[in-house]
PDB file of N, CA and C in Angstrom:
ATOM      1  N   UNK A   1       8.948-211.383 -43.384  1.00  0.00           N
ATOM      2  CA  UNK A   1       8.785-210.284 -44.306  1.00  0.00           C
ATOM      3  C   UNK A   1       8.817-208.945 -43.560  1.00  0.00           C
ATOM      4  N   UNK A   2       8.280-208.780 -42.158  1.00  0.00           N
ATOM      5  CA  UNK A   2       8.044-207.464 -41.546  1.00  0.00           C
ATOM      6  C   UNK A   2       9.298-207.271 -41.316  1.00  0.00           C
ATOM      7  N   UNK A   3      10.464-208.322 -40.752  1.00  0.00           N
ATOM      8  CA  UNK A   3      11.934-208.095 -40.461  1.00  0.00           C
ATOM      9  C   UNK A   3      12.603-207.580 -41.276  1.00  0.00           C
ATOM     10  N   UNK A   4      12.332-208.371 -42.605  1.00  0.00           N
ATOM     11  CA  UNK A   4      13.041-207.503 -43.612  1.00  0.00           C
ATOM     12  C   UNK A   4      13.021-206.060 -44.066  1.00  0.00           C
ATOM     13  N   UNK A   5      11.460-205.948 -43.861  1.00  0.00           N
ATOM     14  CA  UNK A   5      11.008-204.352 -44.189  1.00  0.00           C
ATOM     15  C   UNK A   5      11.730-203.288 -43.650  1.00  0.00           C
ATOM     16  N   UNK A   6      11.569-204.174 -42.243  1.00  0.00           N
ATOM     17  CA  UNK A   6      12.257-202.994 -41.095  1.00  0.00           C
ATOM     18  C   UNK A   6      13.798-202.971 -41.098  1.00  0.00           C
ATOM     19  N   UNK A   7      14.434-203.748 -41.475  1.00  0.00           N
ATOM     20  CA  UNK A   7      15.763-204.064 -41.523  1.00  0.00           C
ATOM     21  C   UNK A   7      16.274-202.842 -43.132  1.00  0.00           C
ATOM     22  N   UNK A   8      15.180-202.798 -43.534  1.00  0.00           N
ATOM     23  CA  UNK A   8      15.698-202.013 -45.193  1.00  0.00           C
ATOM     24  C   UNK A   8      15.120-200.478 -44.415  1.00  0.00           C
ATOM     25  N   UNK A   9      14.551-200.165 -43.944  1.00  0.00           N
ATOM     26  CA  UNK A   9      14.118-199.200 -43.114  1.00  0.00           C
ATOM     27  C   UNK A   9      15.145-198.131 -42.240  1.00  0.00           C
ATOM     28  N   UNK A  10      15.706-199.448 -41.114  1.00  0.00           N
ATOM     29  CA  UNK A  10      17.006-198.804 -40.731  1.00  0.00           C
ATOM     30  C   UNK A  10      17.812-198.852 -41.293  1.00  0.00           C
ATOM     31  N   UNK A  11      18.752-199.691 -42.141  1.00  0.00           N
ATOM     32  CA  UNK A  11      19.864-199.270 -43.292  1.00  0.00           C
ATOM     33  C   UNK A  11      19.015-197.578 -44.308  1.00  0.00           C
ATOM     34  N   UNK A  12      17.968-197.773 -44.470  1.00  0.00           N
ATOM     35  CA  UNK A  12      17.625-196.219 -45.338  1.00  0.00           C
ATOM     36  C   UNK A  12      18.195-195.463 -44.572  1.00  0.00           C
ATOM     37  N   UNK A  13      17.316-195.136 -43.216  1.00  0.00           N
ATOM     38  CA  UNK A  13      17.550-194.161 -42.502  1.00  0.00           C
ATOM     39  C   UNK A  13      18.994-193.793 -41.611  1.00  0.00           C
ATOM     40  N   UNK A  14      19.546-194.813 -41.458  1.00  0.00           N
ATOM     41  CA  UNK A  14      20.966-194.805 -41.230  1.00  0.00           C
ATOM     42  C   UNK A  14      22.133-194.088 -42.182  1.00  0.00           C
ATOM     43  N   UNK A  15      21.451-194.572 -43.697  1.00  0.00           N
ATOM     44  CA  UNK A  15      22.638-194.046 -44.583  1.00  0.00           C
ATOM     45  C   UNK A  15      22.053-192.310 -45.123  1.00  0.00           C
ATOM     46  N   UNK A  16      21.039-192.330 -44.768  1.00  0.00           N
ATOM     47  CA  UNK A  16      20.570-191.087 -44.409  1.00  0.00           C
ATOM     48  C   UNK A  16      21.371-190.101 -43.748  1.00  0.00           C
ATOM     49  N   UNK A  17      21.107-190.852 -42.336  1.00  0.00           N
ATOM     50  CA  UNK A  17      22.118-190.085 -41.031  1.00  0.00           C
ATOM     51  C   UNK A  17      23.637-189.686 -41.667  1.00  0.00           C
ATOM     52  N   UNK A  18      24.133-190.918 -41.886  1.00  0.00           N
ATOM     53  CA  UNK A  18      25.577-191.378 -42.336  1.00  0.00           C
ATOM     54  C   UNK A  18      26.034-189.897 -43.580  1.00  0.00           C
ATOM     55  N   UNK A  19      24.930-189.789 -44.278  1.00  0.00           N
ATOM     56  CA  UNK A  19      25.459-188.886 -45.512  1.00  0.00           C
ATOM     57  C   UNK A  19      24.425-187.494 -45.402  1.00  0.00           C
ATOM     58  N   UNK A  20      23.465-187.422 -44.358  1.00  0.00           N
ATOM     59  CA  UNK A  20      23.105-185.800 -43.849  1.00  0.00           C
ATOM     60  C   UNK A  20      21.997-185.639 -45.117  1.00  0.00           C
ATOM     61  N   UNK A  21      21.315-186.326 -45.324  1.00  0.00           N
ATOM     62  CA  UNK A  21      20.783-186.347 -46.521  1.00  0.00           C
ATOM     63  C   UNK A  21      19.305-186.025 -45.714  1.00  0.00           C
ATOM     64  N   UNK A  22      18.045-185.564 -46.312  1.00  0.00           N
ATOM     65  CA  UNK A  22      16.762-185.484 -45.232  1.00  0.00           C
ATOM     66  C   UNK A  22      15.650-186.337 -46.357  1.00  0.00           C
ATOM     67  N   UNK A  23      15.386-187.638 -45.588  1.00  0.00           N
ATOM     68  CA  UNK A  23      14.370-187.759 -46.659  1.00  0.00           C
ATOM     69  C   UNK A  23      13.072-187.444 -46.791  1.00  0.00           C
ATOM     70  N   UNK A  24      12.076-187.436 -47.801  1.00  0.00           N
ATOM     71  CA  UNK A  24      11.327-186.835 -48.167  1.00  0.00           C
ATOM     72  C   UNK A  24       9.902-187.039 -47.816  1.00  0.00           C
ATOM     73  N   UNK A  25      10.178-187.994 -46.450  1.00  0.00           N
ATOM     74  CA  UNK A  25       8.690-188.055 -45.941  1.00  0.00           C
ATOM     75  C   UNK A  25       9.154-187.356 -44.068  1.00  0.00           C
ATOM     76  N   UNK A  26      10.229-186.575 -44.093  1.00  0.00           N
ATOM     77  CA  UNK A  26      10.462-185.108 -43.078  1.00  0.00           C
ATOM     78  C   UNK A  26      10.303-184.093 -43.995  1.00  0.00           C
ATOM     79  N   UNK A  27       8.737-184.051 -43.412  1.00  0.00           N
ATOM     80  CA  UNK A  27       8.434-182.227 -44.266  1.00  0.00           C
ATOM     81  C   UNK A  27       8.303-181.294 -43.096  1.00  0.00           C
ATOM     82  N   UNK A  28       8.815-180.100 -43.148  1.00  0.00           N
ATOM     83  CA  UNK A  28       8.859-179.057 -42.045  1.00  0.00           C
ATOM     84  C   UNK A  28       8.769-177.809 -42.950  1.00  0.00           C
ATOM     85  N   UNK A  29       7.713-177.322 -43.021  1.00  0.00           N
ATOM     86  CA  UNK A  29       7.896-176.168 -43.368  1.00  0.00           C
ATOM     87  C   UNK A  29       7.966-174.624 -42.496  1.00  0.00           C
ATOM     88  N   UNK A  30       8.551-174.270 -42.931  1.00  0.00           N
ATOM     89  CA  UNK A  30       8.678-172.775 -42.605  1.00  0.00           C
ATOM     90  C   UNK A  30       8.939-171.598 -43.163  1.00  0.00           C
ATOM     91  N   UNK A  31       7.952-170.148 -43.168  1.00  0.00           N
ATOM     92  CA  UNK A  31       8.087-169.533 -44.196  1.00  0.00           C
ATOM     93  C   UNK A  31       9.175-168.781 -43.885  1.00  0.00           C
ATOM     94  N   UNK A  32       9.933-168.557 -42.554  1.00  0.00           N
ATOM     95  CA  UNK A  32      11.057-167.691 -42.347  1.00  0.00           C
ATOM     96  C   UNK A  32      12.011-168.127 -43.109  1.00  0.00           C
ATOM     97  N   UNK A  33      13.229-167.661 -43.261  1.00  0.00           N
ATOM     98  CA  UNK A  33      14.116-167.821 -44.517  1.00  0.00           C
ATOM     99  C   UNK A  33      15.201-167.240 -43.738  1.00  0.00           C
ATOM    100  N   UNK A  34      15.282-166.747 -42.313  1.00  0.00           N
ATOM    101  CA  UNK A  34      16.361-166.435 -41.880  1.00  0.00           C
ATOM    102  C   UNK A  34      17.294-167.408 -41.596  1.00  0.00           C
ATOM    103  N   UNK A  35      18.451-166.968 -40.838  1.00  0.00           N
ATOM    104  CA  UNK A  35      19.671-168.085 -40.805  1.00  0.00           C
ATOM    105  C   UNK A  35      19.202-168.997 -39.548  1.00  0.00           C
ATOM    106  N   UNK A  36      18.547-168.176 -38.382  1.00  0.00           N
ATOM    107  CA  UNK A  36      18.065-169.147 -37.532  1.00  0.00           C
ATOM    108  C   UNK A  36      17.049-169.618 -37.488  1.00  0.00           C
ATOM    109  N   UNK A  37      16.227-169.128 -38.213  1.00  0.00           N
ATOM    110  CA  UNK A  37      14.521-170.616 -38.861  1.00  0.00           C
ATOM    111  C   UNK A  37      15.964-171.559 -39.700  1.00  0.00           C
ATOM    112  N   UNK A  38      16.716-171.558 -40.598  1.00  0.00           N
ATOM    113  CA  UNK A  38      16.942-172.501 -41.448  1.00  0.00           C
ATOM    114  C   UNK A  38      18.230-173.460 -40.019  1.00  0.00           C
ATOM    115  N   UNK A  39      18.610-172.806 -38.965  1.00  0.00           N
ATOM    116  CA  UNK A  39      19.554-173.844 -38.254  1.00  0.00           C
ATOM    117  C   UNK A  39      18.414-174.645 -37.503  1.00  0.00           C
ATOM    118  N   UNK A  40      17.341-173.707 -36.896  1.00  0.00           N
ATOM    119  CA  UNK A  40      16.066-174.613 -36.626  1.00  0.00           C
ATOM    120  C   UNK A  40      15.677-175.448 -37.204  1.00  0.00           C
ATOM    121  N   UNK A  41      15.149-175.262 -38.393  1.00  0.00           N
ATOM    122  CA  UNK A  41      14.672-176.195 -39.513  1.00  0.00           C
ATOM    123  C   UNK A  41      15.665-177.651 -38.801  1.00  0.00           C
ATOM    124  N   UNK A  42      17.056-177.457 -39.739  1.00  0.00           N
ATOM    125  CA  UNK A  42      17.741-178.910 -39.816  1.00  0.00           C
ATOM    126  C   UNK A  42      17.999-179.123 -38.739  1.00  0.00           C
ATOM    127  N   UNK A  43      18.219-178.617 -37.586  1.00  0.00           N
ATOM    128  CA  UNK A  43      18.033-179.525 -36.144  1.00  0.00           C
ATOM    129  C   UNK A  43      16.510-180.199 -35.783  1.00  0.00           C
ATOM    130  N   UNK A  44      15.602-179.537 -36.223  1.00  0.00           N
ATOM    131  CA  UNK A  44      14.464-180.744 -36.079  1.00  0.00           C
ATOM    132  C   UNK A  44      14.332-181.796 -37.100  1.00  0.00           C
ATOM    133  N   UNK A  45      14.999-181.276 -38.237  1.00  0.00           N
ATOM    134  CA  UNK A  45      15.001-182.343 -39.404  1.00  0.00           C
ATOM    135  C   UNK A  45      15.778-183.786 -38.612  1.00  0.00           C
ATOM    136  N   UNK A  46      17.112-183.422 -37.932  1.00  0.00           N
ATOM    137  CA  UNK A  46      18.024-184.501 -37.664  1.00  0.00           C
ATOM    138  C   UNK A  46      17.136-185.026 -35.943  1.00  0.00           C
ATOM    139  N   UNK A  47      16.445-184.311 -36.014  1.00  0.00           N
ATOM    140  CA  UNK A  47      15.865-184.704 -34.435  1.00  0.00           C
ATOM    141  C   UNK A  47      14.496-185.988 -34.825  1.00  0.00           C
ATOM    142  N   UNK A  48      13.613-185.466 -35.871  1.00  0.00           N
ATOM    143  CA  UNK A  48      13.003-186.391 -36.223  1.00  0.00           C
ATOM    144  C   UNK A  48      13.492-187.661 -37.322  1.00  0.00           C
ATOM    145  N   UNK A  49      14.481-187.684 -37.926  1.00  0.00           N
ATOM    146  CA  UNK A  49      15.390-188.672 -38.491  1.00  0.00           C
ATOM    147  C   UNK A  49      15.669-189.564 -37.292  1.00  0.00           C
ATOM    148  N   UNK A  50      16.272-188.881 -36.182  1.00  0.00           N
ATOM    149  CA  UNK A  50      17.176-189.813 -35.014  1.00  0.00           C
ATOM    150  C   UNK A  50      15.766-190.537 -34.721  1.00  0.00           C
ATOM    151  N   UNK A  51      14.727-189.802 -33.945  1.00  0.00           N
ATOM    152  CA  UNK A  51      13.554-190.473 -33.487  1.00  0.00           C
ATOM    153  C   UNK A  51      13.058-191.374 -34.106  1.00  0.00           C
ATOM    154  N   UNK A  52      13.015-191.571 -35.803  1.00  0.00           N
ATOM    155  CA  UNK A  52      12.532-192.643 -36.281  1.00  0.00           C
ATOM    156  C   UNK A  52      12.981-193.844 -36.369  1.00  0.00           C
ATOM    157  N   UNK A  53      14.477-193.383 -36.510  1.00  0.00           N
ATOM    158  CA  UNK A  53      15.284-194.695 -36.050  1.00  0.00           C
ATOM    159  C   UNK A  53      15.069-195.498 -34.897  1.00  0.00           C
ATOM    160  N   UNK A  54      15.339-194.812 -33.691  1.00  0.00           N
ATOM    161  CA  UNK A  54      14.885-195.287 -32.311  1.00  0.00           C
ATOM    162  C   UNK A  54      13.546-196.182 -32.517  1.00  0.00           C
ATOM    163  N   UNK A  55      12.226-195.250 -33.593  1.00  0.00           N
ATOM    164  CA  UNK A  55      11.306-196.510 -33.424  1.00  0.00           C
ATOM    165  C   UNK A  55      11.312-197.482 -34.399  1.00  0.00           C
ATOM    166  N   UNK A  56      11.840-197.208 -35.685  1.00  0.00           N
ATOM    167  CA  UNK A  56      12.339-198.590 -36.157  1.00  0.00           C
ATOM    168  C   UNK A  56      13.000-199.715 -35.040  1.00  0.00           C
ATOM    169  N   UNK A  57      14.188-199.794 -34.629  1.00  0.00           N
ATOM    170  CA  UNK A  57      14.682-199.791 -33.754  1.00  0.00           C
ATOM    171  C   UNK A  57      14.093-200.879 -32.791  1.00  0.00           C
ATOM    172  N   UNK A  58      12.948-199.845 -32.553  1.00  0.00           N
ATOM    173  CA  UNK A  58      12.151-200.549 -30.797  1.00  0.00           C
ATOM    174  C   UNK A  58      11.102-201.339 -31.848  1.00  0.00           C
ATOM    175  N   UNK A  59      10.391-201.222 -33.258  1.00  0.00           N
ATOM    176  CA  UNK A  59       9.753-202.185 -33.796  1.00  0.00           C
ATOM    177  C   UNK A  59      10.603-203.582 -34.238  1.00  0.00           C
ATOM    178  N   UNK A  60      11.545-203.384 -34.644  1.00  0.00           N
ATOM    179  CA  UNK A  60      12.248-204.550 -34.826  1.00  0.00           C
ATOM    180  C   UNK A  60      12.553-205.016 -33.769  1.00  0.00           C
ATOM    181  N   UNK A  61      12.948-204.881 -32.423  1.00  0.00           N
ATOM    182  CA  UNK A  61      12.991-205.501 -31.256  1.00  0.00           C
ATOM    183  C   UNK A  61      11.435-206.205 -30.826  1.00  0.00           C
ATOM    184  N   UNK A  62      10.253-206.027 -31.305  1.00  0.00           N
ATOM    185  CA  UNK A  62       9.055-206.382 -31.056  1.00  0.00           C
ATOM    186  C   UNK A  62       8.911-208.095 -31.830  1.00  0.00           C
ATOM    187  N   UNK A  63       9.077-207.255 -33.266  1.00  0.00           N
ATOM    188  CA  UNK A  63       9.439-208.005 -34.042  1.00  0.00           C
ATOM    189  C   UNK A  63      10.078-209.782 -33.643  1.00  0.00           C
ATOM    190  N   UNK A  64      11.507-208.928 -33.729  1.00  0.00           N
ATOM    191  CA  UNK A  64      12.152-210.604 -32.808  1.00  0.00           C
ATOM    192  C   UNK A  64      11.964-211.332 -31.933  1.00  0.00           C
ATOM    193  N   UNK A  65      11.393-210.385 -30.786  1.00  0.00           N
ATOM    194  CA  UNK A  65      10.715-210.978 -29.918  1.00  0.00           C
ATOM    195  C   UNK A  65       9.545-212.132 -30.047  1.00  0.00           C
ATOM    196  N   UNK A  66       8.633-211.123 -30.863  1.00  0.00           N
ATOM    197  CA  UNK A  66       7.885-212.530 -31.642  1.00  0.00           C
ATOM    198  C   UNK A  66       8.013-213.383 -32.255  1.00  0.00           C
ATOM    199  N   UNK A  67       9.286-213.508 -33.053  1.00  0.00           N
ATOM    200  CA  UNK A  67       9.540-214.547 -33.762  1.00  0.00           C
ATOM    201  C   UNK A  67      10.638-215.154 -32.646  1.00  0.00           C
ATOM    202  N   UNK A  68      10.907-215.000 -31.945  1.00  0.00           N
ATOM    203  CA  UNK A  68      11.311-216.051 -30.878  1.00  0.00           C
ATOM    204  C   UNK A  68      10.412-216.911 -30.045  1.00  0.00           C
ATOM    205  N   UNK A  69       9.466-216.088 -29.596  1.00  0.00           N
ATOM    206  CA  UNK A  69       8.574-216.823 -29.018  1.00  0.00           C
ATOM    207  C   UNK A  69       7.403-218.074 -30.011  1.00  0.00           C
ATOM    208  N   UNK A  70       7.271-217.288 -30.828  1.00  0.00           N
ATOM    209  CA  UNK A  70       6.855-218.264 -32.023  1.00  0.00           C
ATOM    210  C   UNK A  70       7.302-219.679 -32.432  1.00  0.00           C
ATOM    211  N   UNK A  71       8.900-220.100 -32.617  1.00  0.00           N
ATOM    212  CA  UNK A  71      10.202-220.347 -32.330  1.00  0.00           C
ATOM    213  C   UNK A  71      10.216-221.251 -31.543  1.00  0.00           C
ATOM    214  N   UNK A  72       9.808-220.960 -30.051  1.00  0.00           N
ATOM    215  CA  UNK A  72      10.040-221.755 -29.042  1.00  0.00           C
ATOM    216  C   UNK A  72       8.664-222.321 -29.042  1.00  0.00           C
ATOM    217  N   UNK A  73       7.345-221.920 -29.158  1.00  0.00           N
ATOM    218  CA  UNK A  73       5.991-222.588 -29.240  1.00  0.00           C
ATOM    219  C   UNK A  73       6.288-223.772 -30.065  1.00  0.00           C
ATOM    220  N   UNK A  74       6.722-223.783 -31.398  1.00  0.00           N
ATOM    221  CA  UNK A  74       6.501-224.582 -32.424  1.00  0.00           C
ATOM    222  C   UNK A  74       7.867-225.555 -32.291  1.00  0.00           C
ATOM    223  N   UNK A  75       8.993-225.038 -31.000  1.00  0.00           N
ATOM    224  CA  UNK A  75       9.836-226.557 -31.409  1.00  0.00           C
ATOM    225  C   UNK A  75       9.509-227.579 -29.736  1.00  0.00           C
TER     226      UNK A  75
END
């Protein structure tokens, strides 16, 4: 069940990436409104998108890991 979670996790955040879309649990606010707070803004937007992936990513590698070893205990 945790594989799956995480597996629907990175396909979100991937098709995220894929279509530039920011989802709605990256909140950044800022009250500047100029052109370079708003190029700031979406470069940390896509900076913390990439990063979450990476730890999806490194949790699903935990993940398998355990269910390999699990795997090999029980055969």
């Amino acid at each position: 069940m945790k594989l799956m979670n995480t597996n629907m996790k990175i396909y979100f955040n991937k098709t995220c990436e894929k279509l530039k879309i920011v989802p709605k649990y990256i909140n950044i606010h800022i009250k500047c409104t100029s052109e370079d707070a708003i190029k700031a803004k979406k470069g940390v937007e896509t900076l913390w998108l990439n990063s979450e992936i990476k730890l999806v990513f490194s949790k699903k590698r935990v993940i398998v890991v355990d269910i390999n070893n699990l795997e090999t205990i029980l055969s």
